[in-house]
PDB file of N, CA and C in Angstrom:
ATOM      1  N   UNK A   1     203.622  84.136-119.752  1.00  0.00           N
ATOM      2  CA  UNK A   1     203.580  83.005-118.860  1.00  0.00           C
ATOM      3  C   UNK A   1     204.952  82.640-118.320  1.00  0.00           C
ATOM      4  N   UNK A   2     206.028  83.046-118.995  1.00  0.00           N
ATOM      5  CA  UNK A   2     207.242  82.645-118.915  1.00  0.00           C
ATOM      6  C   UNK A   2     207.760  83.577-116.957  1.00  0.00           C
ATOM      7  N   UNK A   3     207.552  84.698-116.923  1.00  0.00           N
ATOM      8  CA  UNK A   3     207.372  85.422-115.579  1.00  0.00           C
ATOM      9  C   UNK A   3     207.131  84.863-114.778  1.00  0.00           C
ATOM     10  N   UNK A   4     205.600  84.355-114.701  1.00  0.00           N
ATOM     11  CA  UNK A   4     205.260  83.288-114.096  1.00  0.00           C
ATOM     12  C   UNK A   4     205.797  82.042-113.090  1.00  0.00           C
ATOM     13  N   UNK A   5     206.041  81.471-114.373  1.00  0.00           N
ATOM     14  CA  UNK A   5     207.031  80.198-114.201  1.00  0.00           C
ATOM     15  C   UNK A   5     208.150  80.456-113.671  1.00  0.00           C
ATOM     16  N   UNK A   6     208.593  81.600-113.670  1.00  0.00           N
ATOM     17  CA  UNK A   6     210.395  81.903-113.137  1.00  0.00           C
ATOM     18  C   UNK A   6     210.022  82.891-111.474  1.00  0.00           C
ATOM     19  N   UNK A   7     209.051  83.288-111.626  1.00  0.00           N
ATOM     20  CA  UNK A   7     208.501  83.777-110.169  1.00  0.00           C
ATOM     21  C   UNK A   7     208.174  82.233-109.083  1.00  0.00           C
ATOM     22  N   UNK A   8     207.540  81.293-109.729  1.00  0.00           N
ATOM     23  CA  UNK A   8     207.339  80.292-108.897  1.00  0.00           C
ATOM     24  C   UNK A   8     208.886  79.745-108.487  1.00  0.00           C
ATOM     25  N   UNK A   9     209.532  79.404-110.072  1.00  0.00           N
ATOM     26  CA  UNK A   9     211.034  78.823-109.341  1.00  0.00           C
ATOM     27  C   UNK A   9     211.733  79.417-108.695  1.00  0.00           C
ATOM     28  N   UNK A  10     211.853  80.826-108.156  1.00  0.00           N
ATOM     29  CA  UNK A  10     212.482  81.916-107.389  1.00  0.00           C
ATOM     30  C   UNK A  10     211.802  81.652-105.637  1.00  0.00           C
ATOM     31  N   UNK A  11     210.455  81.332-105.855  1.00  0.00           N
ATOM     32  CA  UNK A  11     210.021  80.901-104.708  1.00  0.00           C
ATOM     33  C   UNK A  11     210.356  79.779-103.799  1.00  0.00           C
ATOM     34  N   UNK A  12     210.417  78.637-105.120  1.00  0.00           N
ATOM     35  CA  UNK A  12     210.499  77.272-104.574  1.00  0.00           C
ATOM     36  C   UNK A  12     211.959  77.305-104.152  1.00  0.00           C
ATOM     37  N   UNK A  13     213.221  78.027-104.770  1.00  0.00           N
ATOM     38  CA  UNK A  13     214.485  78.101-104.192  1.00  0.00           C
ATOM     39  C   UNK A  13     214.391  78.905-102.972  1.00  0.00           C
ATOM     40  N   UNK A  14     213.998  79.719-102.983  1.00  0.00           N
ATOM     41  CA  UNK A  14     213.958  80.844-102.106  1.00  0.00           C
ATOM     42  C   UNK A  14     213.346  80.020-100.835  1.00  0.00           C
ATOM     43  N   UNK A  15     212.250  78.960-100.806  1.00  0.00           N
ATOM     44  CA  UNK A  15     212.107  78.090 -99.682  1.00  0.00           C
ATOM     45  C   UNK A  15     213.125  77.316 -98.998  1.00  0.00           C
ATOM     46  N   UNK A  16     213.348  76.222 -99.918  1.00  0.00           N
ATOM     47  CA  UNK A  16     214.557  75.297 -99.952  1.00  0.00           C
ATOM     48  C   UNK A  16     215.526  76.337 -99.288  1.00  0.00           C
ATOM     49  N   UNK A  17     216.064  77.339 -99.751  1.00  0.00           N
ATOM     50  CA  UNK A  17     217.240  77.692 -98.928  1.00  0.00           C
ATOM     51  C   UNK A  17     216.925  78.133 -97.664  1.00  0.00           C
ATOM     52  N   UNK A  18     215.408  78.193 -96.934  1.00  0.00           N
ATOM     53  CA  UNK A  18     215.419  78.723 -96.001  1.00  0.00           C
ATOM     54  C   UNK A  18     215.272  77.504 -95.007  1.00  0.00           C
ATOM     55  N   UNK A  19     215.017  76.279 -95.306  1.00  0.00           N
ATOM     56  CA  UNK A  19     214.955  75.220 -94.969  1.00  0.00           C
ATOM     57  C   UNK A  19     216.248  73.971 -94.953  1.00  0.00           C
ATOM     58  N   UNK A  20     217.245  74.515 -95.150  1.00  0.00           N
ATOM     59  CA  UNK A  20     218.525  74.275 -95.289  1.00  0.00           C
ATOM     60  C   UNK A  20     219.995  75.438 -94.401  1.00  0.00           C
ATOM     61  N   UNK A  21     219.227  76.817 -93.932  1.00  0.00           N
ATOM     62  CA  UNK A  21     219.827  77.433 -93.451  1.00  0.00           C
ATOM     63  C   UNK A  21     220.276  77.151 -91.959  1.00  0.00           C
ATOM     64  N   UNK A  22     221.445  77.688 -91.558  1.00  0.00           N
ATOM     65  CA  UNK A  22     222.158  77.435 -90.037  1.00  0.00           C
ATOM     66  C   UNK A  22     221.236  78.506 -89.157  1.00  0.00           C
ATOM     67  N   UNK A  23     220.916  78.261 -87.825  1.00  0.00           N
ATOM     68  CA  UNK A  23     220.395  79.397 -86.858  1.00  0.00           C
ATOM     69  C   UNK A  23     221.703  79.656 -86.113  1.00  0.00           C
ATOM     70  N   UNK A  24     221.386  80.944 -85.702  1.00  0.00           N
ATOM     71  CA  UNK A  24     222.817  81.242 -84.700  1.00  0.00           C
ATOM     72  C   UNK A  24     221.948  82.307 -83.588  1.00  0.00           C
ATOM     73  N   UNK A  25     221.708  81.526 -82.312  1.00  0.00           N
ATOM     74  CA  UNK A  25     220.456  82.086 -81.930  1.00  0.00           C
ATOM     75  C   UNK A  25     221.433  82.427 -80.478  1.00  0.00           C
ATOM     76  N   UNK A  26     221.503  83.736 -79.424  1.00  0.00           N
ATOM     77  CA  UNK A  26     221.747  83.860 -78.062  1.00  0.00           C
ATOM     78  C   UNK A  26     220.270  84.017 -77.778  1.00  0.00           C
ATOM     79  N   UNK A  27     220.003  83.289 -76.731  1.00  0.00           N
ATOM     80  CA  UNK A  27     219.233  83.355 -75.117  1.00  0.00           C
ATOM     81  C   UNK A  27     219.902  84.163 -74.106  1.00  0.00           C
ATOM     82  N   UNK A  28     219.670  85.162 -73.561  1.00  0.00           N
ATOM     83  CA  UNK A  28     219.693  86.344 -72.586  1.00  0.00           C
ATOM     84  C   UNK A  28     219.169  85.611 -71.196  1.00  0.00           C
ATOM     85  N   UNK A  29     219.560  85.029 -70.408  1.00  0.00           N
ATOM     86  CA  UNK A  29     218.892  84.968 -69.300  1.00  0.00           C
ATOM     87  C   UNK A  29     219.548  86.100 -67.952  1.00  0.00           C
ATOM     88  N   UNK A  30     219.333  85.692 -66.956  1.00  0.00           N
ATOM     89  CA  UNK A  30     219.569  85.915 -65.106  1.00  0.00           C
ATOM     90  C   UNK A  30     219.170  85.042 -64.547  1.00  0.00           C
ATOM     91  N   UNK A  31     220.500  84.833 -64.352  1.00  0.00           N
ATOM     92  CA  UNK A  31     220.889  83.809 -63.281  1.00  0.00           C
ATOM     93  C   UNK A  31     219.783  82.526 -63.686  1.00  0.00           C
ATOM     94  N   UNK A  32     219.570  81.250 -62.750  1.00  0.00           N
ATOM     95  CA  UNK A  32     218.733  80.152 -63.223  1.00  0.00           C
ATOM     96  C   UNK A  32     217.307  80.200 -62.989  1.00  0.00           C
ATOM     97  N   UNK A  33     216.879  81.289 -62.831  1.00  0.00           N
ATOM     98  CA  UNK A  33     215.262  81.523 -62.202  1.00  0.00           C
ATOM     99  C   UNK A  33     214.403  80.932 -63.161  1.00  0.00           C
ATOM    100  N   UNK A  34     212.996  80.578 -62.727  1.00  0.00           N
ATOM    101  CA  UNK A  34     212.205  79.293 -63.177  1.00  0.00           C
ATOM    102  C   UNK A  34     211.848  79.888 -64.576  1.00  0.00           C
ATOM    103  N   UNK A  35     211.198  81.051 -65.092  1.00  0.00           N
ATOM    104  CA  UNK A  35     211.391  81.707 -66.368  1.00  0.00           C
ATOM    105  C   UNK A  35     212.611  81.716 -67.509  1.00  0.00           C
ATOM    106  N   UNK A  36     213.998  81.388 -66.593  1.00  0.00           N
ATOM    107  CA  UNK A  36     215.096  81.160 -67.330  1.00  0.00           C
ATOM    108  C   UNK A  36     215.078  79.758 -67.683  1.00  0.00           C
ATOM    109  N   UNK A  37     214.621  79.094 -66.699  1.00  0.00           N
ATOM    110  CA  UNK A  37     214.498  77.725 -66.781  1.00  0.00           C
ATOM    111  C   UNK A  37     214.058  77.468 -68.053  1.00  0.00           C
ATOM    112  N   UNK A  38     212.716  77.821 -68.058  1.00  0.00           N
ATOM    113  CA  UNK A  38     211.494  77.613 -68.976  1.00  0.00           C
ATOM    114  C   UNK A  38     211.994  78.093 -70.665  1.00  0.00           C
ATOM    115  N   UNK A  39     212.456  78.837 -70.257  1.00  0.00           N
ATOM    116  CA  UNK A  39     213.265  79.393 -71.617  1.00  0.00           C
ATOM    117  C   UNK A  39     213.673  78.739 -72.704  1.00  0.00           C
ATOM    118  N   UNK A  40     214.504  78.202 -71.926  1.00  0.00           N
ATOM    119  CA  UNK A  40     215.748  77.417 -72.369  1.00  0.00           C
ATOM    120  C   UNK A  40     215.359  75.730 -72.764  1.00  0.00           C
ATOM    121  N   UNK A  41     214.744  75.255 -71.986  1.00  0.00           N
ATOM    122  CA  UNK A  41     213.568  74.227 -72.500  1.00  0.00           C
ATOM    123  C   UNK A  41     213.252  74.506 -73.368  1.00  0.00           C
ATOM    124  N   UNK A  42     212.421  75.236 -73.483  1.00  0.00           N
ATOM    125  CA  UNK A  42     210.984  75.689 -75.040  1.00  0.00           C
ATOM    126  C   UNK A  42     212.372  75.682 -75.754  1.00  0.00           C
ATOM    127  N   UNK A  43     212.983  76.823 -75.771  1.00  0.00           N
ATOM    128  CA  UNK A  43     214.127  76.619 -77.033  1.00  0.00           C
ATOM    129  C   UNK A  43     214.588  75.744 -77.426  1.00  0.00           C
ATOM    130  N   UNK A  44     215.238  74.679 -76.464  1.00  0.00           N
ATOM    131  CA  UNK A  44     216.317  73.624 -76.667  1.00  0.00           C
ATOM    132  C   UNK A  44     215.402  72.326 -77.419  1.00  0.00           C
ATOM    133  N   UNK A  45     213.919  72.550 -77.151  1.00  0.00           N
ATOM    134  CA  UNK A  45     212.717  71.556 -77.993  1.00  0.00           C
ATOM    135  C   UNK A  45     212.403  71.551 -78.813  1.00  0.00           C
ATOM    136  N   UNK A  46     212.109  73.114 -79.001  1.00  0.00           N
ATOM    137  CA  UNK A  46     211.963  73.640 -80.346  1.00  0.00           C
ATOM    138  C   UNK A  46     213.204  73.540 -81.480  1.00  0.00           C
ATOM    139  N   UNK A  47     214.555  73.922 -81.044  1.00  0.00           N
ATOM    140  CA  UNK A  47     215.293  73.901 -82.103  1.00  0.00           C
ATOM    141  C   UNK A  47     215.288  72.178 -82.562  1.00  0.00           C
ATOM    142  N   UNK A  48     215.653  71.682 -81.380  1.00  0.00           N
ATOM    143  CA  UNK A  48     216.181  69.827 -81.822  1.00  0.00           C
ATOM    144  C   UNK A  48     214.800  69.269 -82.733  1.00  0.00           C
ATOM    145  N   UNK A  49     213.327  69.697 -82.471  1.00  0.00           N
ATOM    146  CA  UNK A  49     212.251  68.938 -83.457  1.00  0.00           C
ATOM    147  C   UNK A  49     212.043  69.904 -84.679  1.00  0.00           C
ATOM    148  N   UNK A  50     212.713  70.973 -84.662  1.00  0.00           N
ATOM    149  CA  UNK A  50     212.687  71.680 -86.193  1.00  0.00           C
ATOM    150  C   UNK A  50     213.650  72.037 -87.209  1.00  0.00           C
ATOM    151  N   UNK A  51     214.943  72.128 -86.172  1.00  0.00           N
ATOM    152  CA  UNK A  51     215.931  72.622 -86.823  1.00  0.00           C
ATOM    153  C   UNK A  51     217.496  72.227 -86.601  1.00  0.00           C
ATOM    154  N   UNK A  52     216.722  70.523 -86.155  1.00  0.00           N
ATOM    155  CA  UNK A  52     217.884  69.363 -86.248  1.00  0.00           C
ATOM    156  C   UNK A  52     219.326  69.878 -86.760  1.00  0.00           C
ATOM    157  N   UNK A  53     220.628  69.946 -86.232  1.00  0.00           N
ATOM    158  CA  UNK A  53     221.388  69.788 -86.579  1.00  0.00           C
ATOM    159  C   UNK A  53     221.920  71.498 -87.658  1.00  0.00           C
ATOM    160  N   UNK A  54     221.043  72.261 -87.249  1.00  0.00           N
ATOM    161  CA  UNK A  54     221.058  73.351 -88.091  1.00  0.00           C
ATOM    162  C   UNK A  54     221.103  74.769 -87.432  1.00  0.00           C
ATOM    163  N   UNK A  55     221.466  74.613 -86.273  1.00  0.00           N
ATOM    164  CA  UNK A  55     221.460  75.620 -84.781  1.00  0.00           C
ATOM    165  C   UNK A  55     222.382  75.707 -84.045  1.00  0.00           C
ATOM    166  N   UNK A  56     223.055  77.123 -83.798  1.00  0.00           N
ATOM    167  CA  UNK A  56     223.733  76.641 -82.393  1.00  0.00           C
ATOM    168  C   UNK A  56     223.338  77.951 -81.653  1.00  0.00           C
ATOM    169  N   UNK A  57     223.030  77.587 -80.536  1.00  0.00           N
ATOM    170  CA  UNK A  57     222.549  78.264 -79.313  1.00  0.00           C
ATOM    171  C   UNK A  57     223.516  78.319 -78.214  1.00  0.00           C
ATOM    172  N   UNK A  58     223.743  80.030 -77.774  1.00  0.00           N
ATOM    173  CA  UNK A  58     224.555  80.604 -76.948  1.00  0.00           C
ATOM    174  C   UNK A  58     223.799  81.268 -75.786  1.00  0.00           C
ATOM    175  N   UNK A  59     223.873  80.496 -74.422  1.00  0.00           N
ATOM    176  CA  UNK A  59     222.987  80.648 -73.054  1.00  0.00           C
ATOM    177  C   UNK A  59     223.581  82.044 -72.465  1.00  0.00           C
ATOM    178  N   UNK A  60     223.255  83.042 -72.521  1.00  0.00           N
ATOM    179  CA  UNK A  60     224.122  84.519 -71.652  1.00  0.00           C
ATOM    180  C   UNK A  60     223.786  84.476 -70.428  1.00  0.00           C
ATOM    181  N   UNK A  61     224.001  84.612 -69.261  1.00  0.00           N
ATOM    182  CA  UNK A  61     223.500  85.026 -68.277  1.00  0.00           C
ATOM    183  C   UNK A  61     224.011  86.673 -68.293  1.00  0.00           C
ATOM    184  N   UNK A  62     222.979  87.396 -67.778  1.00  0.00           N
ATOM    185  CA  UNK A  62     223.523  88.871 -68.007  1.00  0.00           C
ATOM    186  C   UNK A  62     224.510  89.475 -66.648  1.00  0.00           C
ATOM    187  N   UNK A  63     224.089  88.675 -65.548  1.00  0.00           N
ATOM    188  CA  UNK A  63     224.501  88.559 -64.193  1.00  0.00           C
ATOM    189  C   UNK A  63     225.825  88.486 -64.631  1.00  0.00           C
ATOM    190  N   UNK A  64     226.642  87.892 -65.640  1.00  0.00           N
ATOM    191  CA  UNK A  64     227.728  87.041 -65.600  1.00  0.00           C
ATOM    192  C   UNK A  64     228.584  87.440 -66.726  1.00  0.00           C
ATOM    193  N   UNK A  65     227.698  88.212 -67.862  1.00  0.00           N
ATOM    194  CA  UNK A  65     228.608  88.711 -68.705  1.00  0.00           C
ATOM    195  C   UNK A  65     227.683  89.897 -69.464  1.00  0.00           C
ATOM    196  N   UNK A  66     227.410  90.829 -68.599  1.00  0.00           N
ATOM    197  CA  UNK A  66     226.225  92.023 -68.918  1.00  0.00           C
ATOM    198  C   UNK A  66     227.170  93.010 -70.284  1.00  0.00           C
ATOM    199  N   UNK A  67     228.345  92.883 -70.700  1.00  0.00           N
ATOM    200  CA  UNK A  67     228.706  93.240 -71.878  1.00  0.00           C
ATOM    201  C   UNK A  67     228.143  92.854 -72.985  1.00  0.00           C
ATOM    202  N   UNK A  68     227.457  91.427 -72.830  1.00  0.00           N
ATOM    203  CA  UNK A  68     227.050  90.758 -74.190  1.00  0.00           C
ATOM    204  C   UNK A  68     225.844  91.471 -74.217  1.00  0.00           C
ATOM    205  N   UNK A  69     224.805  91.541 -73.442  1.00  0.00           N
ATOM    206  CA  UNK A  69     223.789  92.233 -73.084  1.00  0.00           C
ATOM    207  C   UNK A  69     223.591  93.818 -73.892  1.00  0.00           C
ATOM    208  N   UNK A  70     224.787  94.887 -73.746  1.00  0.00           N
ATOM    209  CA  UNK A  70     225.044  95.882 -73.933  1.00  0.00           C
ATOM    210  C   UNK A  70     224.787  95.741 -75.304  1.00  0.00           C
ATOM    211  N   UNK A  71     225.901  95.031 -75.835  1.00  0.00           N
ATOM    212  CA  UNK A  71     226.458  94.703 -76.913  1.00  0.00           C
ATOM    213  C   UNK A  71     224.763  94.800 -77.861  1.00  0.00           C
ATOM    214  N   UNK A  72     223.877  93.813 -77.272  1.00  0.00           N
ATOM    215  CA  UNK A  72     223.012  93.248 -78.255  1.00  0.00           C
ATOM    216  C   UNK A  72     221.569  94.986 -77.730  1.00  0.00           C
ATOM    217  N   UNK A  73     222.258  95.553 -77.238  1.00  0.00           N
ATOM    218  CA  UNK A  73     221.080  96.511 -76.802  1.00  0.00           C
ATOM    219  C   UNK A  73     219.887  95.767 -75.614  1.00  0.00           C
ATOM    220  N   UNK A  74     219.900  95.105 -75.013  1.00  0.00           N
ATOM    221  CA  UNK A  74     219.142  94.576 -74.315  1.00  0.00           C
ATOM    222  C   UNK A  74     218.756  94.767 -72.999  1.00  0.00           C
ATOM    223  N   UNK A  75     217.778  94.969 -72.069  1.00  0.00           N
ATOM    224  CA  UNK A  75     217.374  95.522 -71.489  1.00  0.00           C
ATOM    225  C   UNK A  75     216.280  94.775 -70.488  1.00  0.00           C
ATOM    226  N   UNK A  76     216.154  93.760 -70.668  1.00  0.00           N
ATOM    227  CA  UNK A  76     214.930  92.682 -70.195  1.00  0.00           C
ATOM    228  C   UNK A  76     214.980  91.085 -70.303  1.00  0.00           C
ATOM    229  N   UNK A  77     215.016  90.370 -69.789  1.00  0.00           N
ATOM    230  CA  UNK A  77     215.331  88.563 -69.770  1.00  0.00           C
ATOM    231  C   UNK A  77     214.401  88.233 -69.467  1.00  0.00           C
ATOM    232  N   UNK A  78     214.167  86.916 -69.890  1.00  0.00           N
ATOM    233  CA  UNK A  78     214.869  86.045 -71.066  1.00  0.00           C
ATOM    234  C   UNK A  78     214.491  87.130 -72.417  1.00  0.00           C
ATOM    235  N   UNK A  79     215.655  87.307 -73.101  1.00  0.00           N
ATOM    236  CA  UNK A  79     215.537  87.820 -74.456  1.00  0.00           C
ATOM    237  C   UNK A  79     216.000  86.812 -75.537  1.00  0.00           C
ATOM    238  N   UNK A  80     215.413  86.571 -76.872  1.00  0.00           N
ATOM    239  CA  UNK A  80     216.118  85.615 -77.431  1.00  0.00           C
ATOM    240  C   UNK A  80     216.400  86.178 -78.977  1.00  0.00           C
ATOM    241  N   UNK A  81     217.602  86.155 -79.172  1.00  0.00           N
ATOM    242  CA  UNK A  81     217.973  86.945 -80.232  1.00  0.00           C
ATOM    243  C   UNK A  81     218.526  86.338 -81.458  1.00  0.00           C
ATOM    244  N   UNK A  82     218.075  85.934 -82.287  1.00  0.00           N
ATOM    245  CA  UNK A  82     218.049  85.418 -84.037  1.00  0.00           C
ATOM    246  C   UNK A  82     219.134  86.229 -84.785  1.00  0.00           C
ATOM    247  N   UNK A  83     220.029  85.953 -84.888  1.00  0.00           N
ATOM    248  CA  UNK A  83     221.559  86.377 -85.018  1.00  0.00           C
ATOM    249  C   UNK A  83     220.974  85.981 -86.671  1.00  0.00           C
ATOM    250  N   UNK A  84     221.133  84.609 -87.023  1.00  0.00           N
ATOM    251  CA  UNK A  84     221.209  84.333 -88.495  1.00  0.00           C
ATOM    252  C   UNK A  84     220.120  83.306 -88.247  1.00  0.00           C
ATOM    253  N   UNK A  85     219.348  83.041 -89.765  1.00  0.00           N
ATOM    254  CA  UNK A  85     219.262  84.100 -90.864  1.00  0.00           C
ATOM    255  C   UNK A  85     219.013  85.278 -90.811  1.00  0.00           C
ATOM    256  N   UNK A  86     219.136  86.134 -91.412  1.00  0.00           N
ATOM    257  CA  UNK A  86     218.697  87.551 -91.300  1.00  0.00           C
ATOM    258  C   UNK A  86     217.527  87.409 -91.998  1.00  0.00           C
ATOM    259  N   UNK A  87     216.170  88.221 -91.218  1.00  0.00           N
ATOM    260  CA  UNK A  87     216.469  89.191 -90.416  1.00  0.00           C
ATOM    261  C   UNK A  87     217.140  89.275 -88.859  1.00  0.00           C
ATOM    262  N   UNK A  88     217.612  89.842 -88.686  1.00  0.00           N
ATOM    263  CA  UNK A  88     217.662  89.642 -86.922  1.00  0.00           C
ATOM    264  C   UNK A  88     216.307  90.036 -86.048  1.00  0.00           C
ATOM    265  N   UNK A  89     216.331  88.944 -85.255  1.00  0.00           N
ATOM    266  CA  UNK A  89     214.400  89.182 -84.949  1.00  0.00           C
ATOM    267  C   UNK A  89     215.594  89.180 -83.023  1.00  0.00           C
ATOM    268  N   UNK A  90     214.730  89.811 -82.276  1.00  0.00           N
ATOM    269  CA  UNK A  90     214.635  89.890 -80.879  1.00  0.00           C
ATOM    270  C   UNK A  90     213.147  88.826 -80.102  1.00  0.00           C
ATOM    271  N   UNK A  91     213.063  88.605 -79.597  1.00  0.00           N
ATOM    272  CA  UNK A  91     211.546  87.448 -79.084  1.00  0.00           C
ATOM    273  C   UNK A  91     211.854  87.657 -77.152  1.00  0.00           C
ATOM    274  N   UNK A  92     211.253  88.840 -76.745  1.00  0.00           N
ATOM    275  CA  UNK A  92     211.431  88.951 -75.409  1.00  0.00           C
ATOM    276  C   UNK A  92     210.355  87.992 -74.405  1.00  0.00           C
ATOM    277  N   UNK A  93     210.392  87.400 -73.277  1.00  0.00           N
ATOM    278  CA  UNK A  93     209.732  86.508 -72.504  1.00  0.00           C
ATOM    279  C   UNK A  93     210.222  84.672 -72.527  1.00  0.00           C
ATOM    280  N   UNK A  94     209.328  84.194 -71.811  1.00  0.00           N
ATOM    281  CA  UNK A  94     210.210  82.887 -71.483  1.00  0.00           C
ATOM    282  C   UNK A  94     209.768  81.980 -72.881  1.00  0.00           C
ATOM    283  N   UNK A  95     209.358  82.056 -73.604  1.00  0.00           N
ATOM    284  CA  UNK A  95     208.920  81.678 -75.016  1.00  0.00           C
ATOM    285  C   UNK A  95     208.055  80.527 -74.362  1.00  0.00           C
ATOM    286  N   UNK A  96     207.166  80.861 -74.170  1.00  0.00           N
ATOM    287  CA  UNK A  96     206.040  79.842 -73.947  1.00  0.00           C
ATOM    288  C   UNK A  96     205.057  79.250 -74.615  1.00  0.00           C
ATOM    289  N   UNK A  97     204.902  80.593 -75.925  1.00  0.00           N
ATOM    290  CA  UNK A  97     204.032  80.405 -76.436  1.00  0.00           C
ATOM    291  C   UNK A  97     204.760  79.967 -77.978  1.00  0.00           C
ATOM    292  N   UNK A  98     204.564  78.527 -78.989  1.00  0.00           N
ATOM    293  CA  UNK A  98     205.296  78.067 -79.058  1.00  0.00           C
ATOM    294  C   UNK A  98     205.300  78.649 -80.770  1.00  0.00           C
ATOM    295  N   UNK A  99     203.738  79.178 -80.872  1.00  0.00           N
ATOM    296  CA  UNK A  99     203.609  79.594 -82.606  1.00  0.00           C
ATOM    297  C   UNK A  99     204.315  81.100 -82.169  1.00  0.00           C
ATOM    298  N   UNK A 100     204.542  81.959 -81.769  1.00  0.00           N
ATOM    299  CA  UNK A 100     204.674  82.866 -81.327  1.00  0.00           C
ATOM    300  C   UNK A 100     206.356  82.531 -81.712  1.00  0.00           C
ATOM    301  N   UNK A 101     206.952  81.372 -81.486  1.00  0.00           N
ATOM    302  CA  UNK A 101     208.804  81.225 -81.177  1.00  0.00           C
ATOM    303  C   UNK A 101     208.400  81.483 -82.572  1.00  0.00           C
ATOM    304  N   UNK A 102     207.930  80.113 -83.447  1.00  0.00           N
ATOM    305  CA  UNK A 102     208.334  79.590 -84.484  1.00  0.00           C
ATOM    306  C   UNK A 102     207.899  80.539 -85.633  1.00  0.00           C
ATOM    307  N   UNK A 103     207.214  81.271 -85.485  1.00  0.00           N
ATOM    308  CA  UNK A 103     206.941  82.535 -86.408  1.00  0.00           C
ATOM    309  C   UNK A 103     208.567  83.282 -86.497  1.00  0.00           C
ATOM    310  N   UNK A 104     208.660  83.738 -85.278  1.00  0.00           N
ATOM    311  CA  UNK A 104     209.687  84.389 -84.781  1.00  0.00           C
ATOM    312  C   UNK A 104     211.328  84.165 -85.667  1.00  0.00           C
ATOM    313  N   UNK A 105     211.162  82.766 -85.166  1.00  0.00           N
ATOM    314  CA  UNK A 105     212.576  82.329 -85.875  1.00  0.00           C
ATOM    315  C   UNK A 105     212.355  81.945 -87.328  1.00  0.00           C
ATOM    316  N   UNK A 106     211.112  81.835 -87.814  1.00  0.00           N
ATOM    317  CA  UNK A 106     211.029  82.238 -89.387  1.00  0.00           C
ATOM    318  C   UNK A 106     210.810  80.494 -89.871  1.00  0.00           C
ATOM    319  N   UNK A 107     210.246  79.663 -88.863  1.00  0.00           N
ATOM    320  CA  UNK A 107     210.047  78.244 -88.994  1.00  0.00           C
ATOM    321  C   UNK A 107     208.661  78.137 -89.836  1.00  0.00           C
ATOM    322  N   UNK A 108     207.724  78.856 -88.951  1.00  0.00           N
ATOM    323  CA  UNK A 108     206.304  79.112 -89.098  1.00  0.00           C
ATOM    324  C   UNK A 108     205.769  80.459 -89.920  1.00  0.00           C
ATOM    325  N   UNK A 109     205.288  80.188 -91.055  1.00  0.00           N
ATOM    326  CA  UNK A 109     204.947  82.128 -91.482  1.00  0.00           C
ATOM    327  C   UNK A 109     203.657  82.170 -91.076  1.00  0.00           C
ATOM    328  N   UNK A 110     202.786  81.457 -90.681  1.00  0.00           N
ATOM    329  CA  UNK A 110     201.437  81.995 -90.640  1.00  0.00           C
ATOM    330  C   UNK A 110     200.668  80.952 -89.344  1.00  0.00           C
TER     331      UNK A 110
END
């Protein structure tokens, strides 16, 4: 029983720290088009009602600095790329769909 009990407390930490962790998230856009628009909304809503104070978000335009782009392998905008925590997750489209983000960024598991 003792397994048990030390499998649950491995869990319950293992939550807590994921609920206490920093995001370090880039958004990929071009230029301000209404999909970039939209993007950046859903994101900027999503992080401030979930992940208060625990985020910082870097806007690329690829138009404007297509090295960062390279850099991250990217190929298509809006791309939104989950730097930290690891894993590193990629989430391509204007994130509209909002269980779809929050899975993504590891807010939502199911």
């Amino acid at each position: 029983m003792s397994g048990d009990r030390d499998s649950i407390v491995d869990f319950e930490r293992a939550s807590a720290a994921r609920d206490t962790q920093d995001y370090d998230l880039r958004l990929y856009v071009v230029g301000m088009t209404p999909r970039s628009r939209a993007a950046i909304e859903t994101l900027t809503r999503i992080t401030s009602a979930y992940l208060a104070g625990r985020f910082k978000i870097e806007i690329i335009d690829i138009l404007q600095r297509p090295e960062c782009a390279a850099a991250d392998s990217l190929v298509v905008a809006p791309t939104l790329v989950k730097r930290l925590p690891p894993p590193q997750r990629k989430l391509i489209g204007d994130l509209s769909n909002e269980e779809v983000l929050l899975r993504a960024l590891n807010i939502r598991s199911h």
